[in-house]
Protein backbone atom coordinates (compact mmCIF):
# COMPACT_ATOMS: atom_id res chain seq x y z
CA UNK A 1 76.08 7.81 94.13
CA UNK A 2 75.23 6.26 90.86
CA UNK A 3 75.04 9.11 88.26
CA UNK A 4 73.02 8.05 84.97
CA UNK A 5 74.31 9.66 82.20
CA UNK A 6 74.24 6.57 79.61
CA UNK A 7 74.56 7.54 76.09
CA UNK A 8 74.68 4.29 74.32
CA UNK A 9 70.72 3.53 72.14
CA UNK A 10 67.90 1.90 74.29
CA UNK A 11 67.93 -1.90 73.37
CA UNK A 12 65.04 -4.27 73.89
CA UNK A 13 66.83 -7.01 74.86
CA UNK A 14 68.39 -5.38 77.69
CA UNK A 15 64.66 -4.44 79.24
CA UNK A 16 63.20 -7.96 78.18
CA UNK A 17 66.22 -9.21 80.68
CA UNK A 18 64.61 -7.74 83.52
CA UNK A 19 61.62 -9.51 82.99
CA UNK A 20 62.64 -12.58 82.44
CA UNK A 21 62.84 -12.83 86.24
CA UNK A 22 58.79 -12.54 85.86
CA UNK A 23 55.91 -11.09 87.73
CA UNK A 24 53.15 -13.65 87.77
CA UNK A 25 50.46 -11.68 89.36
CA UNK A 26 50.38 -8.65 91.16
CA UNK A 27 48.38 -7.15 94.74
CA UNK A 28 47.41 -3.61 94.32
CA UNK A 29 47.44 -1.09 97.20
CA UNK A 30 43.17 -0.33 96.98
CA UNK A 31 42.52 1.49 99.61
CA UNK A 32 42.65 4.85 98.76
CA UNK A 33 45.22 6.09 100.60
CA UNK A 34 48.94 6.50 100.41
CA UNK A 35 51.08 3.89 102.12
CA UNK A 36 54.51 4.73 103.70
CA UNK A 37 57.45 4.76 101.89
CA UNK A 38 59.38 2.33 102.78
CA UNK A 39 63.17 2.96 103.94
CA UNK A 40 64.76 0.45 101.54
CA UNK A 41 63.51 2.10 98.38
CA UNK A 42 66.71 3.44 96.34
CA UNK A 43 66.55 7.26 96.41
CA UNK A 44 67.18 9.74 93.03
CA UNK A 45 67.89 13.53 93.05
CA UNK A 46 68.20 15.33 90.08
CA UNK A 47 70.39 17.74 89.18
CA UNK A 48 69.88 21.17 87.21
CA UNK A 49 72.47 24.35 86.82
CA UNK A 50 74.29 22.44 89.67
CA UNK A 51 71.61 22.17 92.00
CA UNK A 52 70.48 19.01 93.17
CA UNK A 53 67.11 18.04 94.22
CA UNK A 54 65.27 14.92 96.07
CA UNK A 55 62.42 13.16 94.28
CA UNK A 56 59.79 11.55 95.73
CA UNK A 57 58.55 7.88 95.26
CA UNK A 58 55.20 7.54 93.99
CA UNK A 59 54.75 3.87 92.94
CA UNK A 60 56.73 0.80 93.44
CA UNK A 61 56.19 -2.99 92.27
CA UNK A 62 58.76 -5.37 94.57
CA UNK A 63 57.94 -9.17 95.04
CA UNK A 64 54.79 -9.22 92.79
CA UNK A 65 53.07 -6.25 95.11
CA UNK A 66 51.95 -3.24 93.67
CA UNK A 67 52.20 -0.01 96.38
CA UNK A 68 51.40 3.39 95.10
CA UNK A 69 52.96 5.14 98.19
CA UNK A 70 51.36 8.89 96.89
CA UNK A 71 49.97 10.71 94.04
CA UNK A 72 51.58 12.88 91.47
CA UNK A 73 51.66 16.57 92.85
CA UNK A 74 49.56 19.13 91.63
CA UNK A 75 49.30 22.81 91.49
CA UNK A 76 47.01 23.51 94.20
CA UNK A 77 48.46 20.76 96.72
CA UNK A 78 51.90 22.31 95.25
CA UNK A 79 51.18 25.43 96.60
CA UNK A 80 50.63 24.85 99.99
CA UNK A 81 53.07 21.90 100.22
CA UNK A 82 56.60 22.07 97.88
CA UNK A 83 58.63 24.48 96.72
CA UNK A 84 58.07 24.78 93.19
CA UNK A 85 61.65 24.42 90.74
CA UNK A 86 61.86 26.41 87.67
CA UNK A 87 63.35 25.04 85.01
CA UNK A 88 64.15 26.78 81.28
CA UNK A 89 62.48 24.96 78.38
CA UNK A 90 66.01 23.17 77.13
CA UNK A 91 68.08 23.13 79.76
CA UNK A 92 69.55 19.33 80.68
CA UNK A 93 69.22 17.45 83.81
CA UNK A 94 70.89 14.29 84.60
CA UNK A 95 70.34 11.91 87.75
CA UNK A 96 71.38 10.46 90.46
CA UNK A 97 70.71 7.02 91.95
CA UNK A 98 72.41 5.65 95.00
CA UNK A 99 71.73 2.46 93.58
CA UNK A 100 72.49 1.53 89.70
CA UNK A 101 69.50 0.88 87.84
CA UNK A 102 69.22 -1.30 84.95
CA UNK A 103 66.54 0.59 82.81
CA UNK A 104 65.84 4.65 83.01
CA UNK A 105 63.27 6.19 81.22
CA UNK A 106 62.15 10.16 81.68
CA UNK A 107 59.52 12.00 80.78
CA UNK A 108 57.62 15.11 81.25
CA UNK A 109 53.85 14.55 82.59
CA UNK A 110 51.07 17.28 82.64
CA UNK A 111 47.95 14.82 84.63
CA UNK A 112 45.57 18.21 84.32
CA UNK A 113 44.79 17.23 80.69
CA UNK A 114 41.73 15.19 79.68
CA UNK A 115 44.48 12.40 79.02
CA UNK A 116 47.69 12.52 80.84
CA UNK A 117 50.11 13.13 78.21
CA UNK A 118 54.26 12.00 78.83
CA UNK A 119 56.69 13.72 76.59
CA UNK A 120 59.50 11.75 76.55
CA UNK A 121 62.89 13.40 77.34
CA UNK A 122 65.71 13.21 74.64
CA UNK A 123 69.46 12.86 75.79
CA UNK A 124 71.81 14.83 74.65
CA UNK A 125 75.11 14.03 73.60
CA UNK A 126 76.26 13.75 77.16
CA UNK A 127 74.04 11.52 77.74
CA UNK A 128 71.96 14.13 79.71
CA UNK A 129 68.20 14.88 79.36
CA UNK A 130 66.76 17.60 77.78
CA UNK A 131 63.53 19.17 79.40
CA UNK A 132 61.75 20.39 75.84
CA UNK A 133 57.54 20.52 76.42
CA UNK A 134 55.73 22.45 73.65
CA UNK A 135 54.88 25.61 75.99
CA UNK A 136 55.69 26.60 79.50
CA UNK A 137 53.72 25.49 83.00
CA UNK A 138 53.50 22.72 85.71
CA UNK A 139 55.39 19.36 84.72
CA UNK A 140 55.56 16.02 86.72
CA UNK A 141 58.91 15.68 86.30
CA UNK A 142 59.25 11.35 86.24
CA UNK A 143 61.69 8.84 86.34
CA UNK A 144 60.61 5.06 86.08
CA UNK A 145 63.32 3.00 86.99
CA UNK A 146 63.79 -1.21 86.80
CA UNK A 147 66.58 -1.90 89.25
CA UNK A 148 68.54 -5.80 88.85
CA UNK A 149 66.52 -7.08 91.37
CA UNK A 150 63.70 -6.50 89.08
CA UNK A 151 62.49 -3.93 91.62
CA UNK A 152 60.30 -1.29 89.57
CA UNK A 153 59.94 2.82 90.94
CA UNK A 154 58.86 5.67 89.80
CA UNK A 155 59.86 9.09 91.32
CA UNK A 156 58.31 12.57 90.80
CA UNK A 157 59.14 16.24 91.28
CA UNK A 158 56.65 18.85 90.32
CA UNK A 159 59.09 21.65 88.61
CA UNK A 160 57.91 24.88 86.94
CA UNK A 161 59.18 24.71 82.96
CA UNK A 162 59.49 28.66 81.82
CA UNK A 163 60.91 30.73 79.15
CA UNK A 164 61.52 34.04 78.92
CA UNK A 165 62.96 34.21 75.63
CA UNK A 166 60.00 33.65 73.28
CA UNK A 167 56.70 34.82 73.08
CA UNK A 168 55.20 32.77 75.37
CA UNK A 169 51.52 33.14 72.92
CA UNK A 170 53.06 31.31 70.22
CA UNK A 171 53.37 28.40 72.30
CA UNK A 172 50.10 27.54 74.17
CA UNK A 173 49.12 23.70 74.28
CA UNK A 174 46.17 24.12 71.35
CA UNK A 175 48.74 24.64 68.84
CA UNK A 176 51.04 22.50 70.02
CA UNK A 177 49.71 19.17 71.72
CA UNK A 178 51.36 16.89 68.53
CA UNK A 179 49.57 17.58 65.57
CA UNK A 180 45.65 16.17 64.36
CA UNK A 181 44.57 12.64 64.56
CA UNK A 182 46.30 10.31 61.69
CA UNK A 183 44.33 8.15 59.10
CA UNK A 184 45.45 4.31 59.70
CA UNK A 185 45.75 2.55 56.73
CA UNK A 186 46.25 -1.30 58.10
CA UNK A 187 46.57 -1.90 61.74
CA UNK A 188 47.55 -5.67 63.05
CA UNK A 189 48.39 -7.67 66.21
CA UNK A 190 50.78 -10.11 65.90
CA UNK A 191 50.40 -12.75 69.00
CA UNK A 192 47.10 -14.20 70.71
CA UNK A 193 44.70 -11.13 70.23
CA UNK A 194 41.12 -11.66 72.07
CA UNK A 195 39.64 -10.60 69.29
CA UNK A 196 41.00 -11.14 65.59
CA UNK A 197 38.91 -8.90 63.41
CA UNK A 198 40.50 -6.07 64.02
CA UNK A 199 43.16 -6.82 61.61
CA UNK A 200 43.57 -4.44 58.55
CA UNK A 201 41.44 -1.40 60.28
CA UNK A 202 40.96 1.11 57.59
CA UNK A 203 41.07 4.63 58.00
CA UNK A 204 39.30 4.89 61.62
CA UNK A 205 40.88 3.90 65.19
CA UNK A 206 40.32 0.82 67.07
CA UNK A 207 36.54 1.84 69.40
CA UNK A 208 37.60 2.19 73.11
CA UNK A 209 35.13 -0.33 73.90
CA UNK A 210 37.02 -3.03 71.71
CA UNK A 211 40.14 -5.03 73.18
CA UNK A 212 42.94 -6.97 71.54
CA UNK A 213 43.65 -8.83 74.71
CA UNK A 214 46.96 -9.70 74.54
CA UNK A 215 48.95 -8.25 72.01
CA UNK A 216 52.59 -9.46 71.05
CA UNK A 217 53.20 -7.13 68.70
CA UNK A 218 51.06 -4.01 66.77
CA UNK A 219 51.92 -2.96 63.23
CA UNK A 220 50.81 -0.04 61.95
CA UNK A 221 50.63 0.93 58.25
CA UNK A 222 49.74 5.01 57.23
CA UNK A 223 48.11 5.73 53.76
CA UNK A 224 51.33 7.70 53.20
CA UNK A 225 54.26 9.25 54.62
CA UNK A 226 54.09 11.24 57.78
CA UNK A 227 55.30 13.33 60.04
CA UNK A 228 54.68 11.23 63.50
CA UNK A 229 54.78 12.88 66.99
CA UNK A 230 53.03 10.56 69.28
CA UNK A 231 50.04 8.44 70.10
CA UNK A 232 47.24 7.49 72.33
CA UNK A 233 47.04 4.19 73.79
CA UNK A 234 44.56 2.56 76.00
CA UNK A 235 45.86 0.13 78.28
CA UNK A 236 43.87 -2.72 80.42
CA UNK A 237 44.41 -2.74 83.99
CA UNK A 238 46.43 0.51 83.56
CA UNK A 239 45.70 1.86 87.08
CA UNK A 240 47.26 -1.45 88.76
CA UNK A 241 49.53 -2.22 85.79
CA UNK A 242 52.62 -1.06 84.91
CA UNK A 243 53.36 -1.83 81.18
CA UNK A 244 56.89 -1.28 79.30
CA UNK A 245 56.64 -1.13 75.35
CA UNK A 246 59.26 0.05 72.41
CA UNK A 247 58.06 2.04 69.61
CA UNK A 248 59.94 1.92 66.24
CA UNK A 249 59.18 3.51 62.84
CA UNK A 250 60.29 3.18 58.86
CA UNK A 251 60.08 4.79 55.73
CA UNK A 252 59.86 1.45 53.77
CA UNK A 253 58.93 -0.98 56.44
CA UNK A 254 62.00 -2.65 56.16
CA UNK A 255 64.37 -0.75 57.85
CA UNK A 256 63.57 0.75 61.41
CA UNK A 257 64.59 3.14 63.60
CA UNK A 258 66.31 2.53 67.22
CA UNK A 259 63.55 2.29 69.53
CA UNK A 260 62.07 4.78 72.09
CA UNK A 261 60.52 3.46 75.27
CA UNK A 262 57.70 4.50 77.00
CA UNK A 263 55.58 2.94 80.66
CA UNK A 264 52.02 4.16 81.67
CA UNK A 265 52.40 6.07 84.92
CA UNK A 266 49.94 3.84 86.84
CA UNK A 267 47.71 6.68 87.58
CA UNK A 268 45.27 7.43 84.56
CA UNK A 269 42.51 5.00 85.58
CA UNK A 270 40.78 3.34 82.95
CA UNK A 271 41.58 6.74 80.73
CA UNK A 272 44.29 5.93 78.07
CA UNK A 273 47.60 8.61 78.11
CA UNK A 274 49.20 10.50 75.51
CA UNK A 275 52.63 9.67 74.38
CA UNK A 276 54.63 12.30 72.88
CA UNK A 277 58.02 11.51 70.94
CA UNK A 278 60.85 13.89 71.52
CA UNK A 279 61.50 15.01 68.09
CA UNK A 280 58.50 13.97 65.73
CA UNK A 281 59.74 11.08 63.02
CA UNK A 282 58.98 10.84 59.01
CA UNK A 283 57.70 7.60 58.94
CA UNK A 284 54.99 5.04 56.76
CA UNK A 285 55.47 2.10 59.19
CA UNK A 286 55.60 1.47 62.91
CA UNK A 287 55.89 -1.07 65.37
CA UNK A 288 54.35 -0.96 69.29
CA UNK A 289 56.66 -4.10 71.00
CA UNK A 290 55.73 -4.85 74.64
CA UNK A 291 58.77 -5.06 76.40
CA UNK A 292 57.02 -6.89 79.82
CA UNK A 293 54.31 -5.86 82.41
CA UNK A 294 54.15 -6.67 86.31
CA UNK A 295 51.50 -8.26 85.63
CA UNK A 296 50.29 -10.04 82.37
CA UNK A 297 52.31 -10.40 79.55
CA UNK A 298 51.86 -8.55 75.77
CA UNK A 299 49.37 -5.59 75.94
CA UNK A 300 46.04 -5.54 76.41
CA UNK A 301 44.83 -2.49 73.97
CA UNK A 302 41.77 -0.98 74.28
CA UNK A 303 41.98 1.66 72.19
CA UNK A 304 44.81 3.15 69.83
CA UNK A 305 45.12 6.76 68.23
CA UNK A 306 47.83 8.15 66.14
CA UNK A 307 48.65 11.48 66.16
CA UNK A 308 51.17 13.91 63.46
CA UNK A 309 51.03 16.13 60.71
């Protein structure tokens, strides 16, 4: 088995590759119900404190055909269903793949919010992932993975994230969900956006009614320097779409940093998700850079919030 413990930065090129190969359109499963999982999709196990674990597929996209072959687990299907894995707040995990992917991305997902928010999982130094959340519970843990074929999966294991070393009341979700909502100074899309006069938005988000169409590029300007931890972003199509974009951000808006990547899990509906940084950035500027979709290309935005101190 494949184990992915890559170290090197995320690149953009190396995800634009995989798209190259192109979705054109894409069949969604709308039935309702879950559809088998098929016996050729790779299969990924994680592995904590030496302990290895089986995740389960939840959504593939394989010759232009959207599947979702189950739903995300919960904590009352959880509890009559799986055996729930606790996992410290910290502790690395690594995976494995018994066939090589081209792209990994991981990420924490609580879907019991009002928006399903992903925390993005850091590596470490070993090239491991770190499971930080800001307070204990129920996690999706998720792994979206592109495979050379262009073959697209995501898997999921409900785990149980706990700590026993802090006081567990300084860390409830109110006073840690990312910060307050951030003032926008200028917000543009670069590319063929439906509707142009949303360029240089002051000081107030884009209306969730509103739509860019599709976007090439967003830049985003703050009145002043902040401290960044995530943002909320409204996709179109986002229940039978599976998007890919970079996010980047700069002092000066000159230099910027190596990108992190996020994907919309394929299950919030028409709601838009919460994406939460690993570590929170200082930054002025940003960039949003769709990195491909399975099914249009660019993004189509319906609504954008940022979110820091």
């Amino acid at each position: 088995m494949f184990q992915y413990l890559r170290i090197n930065n995320v690149v953009i090129l190396s995800a634009l590759v995989v798209f190259l190969m192109g979705y054109a359109a894409i069949i969604s499963n709308t039935t309702g119900t879950a559809s088998a999982a098929p016996n050729d999709i790779p299969k990924v196990s994680f592995n904590h404190n030496g302990g290895i674990t089986d995740m389960t597929p939840i959504l593939t996209v394989k010759d232009k055909i959207l599947t979702k072959l189950g739903h995300p687990e919960d904590e009352q299907s959880a509890e009559y269903k799986s055996l729930i894995y606790a996992v410290h707040r910290g502790d690395s995990l690594s995976f494995n793949f018994d066939k090589e992917p081209s792209q990994v991305d991981a990420f924490l997902i609580d879907y019991e919010t009002d928006y399903s928010t992903l925390w993005a999982l850091a590596k470490t130094e070993t090239g491991e992932y770190s499971a930080n959340t800001p307070s204990p519970g129920l996690y999706n843990l998720e792994v979206h993975a592109i495979y050379p074929d262009g073959e697209y999966v995501s898997y999921s294991k409900l785990i149980n994230v706990v700590d026993n070393d802090i006081n567990l009341l300084s860390l409830t979700p109110k006073s840690n969900l990312c910060g307050n909502e951030l003032s926008i100074d200028k917000l543009t899309a670069m590319g063929s956006p439906a509707n142009g006069v949303f360029n240089q938005i002051i000081n107030q988000p884009l209306m969730k009614g509103l739509s860019f169409g599709i976007v090439d590029e967003l830049n985003i300007q703050l009145p002043d320097t902040k401290n960044v931890c995530g943002f909320q972003l409204g996709l179109k199509n986002s229940q039978n779409d599976i998007n890919f974009f970079a996010v980047q951000s700069s002092d000066d808006g000159s230099i910027y940093s190596d990108p992190i990547v996020f994907s919309n899990t394929g299950f919030s509906g028409e709601m838009p998700e919460k994406y939460i940084y690993p570590s929170s950035v200082e930054a002025k500027f940003l960039k949003i850079i769709p990195l491909g979709s399975t099914l249009e290309k660019g993004l189509g935005v319906t609504g954008f919030k940022l979110f820091g101190h």
